[in-house]
Structures are given as structure tokens and as C-alpha cells.
Protein backbone atom coordinates (compact mmCIF):
# COMPACT_ATOMS: atom_id res chain seq x y z
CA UNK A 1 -39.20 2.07 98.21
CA UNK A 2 -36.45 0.17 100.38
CA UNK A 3 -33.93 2.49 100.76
CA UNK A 4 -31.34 0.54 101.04
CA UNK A 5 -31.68 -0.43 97.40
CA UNK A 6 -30.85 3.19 96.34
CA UNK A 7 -27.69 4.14 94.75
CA UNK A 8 -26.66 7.16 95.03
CA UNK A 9 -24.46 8.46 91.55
CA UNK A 10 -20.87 10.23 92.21
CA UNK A 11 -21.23 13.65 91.81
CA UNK A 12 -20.15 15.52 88.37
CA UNK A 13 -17.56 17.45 88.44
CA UNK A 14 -15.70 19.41 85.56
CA UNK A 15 -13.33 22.72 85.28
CA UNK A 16 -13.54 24.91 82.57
CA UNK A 17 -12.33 28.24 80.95
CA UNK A 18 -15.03 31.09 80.76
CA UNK A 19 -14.71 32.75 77.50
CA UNK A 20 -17.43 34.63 76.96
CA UNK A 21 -20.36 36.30 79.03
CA UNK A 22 -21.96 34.32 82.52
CA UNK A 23 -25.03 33.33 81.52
CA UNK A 24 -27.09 34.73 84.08
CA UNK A 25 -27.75 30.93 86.16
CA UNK A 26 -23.69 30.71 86.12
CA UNK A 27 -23.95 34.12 87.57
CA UNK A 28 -25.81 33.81 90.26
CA UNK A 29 -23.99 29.95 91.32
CA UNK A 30 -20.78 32.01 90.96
CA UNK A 31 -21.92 34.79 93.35
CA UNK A 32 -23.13 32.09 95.95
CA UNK A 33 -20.08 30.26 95.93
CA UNK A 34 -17.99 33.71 96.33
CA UNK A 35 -20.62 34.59 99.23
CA UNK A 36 -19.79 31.22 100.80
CA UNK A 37 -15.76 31.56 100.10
CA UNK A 38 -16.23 34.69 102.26
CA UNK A 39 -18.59 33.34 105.48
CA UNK A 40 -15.77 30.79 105.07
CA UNK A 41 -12.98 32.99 105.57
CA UNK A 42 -11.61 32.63 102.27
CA UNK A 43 -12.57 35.15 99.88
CA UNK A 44 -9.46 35.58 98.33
CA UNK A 45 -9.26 39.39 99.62
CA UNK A 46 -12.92 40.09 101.05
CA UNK A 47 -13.29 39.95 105.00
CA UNK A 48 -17.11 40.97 104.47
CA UNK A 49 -19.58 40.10 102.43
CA UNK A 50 -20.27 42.74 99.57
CA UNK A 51 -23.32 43.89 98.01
CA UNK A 52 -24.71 41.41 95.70
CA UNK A 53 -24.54 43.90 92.88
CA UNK A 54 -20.82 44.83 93.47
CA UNK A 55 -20.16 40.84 93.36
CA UNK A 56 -21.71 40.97 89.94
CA UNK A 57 -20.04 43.14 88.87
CA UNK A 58 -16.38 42.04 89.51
CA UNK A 59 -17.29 38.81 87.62
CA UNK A 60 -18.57 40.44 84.90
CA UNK A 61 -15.60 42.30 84.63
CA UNK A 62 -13.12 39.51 85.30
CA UNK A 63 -14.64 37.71 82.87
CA UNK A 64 -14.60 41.05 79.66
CA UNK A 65 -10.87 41.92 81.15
CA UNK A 66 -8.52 40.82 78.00
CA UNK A 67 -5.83 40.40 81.01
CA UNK A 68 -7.21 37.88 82.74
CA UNK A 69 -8.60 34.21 82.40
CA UNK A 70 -11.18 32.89 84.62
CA UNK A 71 -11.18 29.42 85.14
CA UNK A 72 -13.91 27.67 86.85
CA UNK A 73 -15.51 24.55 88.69
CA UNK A 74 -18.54 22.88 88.97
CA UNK A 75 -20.06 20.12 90.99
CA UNK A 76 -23.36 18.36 89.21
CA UNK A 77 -23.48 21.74 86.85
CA UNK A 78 -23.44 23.95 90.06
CA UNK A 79 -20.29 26.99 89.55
CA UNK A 80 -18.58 26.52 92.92
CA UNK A 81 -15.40 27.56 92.85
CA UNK A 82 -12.89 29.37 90.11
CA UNK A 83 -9.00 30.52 89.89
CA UNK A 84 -8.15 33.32 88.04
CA UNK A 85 -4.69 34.09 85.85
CA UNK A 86 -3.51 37.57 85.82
CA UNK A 87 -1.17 38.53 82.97
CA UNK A 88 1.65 40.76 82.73
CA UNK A 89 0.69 44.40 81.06
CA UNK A 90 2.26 44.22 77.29
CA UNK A 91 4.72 47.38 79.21
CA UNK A 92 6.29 44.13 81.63
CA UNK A 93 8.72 42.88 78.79
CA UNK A 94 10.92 41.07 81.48
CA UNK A 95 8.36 39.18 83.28
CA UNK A 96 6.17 38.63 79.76
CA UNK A 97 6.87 34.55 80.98
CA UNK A 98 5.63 34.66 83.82
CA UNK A 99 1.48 35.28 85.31
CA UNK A 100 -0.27 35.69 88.31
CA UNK A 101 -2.07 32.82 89.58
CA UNK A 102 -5.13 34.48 92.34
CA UNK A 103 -8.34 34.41 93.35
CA UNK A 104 -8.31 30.67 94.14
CA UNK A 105 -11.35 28.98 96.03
CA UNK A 106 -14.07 26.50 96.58
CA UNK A 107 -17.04 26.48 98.49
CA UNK A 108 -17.25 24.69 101.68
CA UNK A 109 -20.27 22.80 100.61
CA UNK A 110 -18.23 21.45 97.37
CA UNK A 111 -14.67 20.47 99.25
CA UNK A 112 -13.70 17.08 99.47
CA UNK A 113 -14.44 16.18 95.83
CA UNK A 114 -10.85 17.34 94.71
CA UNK A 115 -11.95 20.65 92.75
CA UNK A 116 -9.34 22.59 93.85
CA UNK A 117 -6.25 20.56 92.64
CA UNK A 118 -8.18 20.68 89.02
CA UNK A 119 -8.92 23.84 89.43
CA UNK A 120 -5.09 24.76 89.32
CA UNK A 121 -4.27 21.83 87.24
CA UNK A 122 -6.38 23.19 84.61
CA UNK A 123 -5.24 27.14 85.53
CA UNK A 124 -1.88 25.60 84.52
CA UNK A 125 -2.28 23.72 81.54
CA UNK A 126 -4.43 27.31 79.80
CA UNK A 127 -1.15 29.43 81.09
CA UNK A 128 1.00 27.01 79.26
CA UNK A 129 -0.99 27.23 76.58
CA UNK A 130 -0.44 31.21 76.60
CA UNK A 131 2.79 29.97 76.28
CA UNK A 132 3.75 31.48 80.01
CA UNK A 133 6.72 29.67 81.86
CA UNK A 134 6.25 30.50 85.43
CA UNK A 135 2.83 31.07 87.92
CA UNK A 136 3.34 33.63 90.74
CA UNK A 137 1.03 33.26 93.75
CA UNK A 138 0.60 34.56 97.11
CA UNK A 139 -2.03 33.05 100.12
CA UNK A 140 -2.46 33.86 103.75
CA UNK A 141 -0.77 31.55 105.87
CA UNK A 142 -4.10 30.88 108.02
CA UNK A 143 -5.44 28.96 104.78
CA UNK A 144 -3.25 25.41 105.74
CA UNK A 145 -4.88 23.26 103.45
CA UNK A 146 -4.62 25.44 100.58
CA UNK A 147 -0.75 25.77 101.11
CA UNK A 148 -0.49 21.75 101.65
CA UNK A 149 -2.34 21.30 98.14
CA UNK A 150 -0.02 24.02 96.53
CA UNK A 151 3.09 22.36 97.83
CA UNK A 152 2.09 19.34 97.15
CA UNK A 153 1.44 20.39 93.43
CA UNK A 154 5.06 21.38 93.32
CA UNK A 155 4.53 25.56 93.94
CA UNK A 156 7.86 26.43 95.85
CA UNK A 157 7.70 29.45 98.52
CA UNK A 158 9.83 31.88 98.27
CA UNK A 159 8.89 34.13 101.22
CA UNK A 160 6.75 35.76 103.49
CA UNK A 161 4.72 39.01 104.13
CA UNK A 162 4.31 39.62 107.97
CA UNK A 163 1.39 42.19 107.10
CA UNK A 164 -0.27 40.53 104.19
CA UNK A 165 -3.34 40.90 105.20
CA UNK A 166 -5.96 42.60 108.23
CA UNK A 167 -8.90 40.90 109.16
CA UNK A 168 -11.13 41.63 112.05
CA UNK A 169 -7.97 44.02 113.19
CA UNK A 170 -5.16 41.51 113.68
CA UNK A 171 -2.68 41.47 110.82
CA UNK A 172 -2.15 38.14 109.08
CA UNK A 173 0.98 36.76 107.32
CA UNK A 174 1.07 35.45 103.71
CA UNK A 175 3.19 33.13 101.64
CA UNK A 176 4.74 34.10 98.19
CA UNK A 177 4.96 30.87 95.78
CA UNK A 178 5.94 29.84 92.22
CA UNK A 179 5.74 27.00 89.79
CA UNK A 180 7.49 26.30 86.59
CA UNK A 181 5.28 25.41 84.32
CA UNK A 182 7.06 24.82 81.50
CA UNK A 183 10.17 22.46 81.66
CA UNK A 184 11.62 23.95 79.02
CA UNK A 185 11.92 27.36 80.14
């Protein structure tokens, strides 16, 4: 066949909420992509690599944890990269409006198709719908494009954490952000 006659489709990508068990396919994708936000140097807290078990585990829990929403991404069906919103406890009357945005990544091998910015889009619009004014979020200030994409999606920083994190030994600053998410506030 002439090659130059094939067409190659655009990749499929969608975001969705998880609201109910990982199958056990959407488990293992969703471990991969973790292990490869973490060889990446983004594994929103991991430095090394954990047991494969111990990664199963935290997304099985993330995903039974009433206080959190997992939010996901796939490219052509594949689970390759999620964000994660952390509510207040019921205790946290005066900051009931606002949540945690975290755990925020992509796999190398799906960047460039614009997962991320849905990602978050789509973090935003289910924290709106929990009727939540205001996302909280923090990132180290080594992960540049991540911060351009959050300012650029109108996430205002607020500060700074000269010891925010400590990989390989050297301490590493992070950047404290919010978003209004609901106009009317």
C-alpha cells in the first residue's frame, strides 16, 4: 500500500469524572500514566517510583474517598492523566466555598494534545457544580509550563513556599494559586 495515501485520524481525546470503581484496564492505564508522571518529574508529590501495589491502592482510594473527585483524561481510550478536587471537611464552615484543586498531570507521551487545560476546565466546571466558589492550588515552581497554563487559565498566585518541596536533596520552591470560579461569589 502507498503510504503516502494513508491518513492518519486525530487522536480521541475526552475528560471525565470517575464515579464509581476503576475497572481494572482503567487501572492499570492510570498506574502507567502515574509511573510516567513520576520518571517525568512530575508526580504531583512522588520523587520515586512506588510499588505497583501501593499505586493501586491510592487510586482505589481516591476514587471510594466521599471527599474527593477524581477527574480524568484519556487519549484514544488510554487514562493518561487526571486532577483531583479535595473538599473542605464538613468541620471547615468558613472555607465550605472554597476546594483544593491537586494532583494535576499528564503523561509525557500524551502532552501536546491540550489534555491538561481540559483537564482543569472540566475540574472546574464539577466544583461549580458542587456549588464551590473558589479552587486553591499549589505547584513547584520547576514545573514552568504547568504554571504558564494555570496563569493563563486565569489562577492568580498569591505566594510562595521557599521549602515546598525536597527532591534528590535540594529543596524546591512552590507557588500558591487561586481561581474564582464562580462570578457570583
Amino acid at each position: 500500500m502507498d503510504q503516502a495515501k494513508l491518513k492518519t485520524l486525530p487522536p480521541e481525546v475526552s475528560i471525565e469524572l470517575i464515579e464509581e470503581q476503576l475497572s481494572l484496564p482503567d487501572l492499570n492505564d492510570l498506574c502507567d500514566a502515574t509511573d510516567s508522571a513520576i520518571d517525568a518529574g512530575g508526580g504531583f508529590g512522588w520523587v520515586e517510583l512506588p510499588a505497583r501495589e501501593i499505586l493501586e491502592r491510592y487510586w482505589q482510594g481516591v476514587v471510594t474517598m466521599p471527599a474527593r473527585k477524581l477527574i480524568i483524561g484519556r487519549l484514544d481510550g488510554v487514562i493518561c492523566g487526571t486532577a483531583q478536587i479535595t473538599m473542605p471537611p464538613n468541620n471547615n464552615q468558613a472555607q465550605a466555598h472554597a476546594a483544593q484543586l491537586n494532583s494535576i498531570f499528564v503523561a509525557p507521551w500524551a502532552r501536546q494534545y491540550g489534555l491538561a487545560r481540559m483537564i482543569v476546565e472540566h475540574a472546574e466546571k464539577v466544583a461549580l457544580e458542587a456549588e464551590f466558589k473558589v479552587l486553591n492550588m499549589d505547584v513547584r515552581e520547576t514545573q514552568t509550563a504547568a504554571i504558564a497554563l494555570y496563569e493563563s487559565m486565569g489562577y492568580v498566585h498569591i505566594g510562595s513556599h521557599p521549602f515546598y518541596a525536597n527532591v534528590a536533596g535540594e529543596y524546591i520552591a512552590g507557588r500558591y494559586y487561586y481561581k474564582v470560579i464562580d462570578p457570583q461569589k
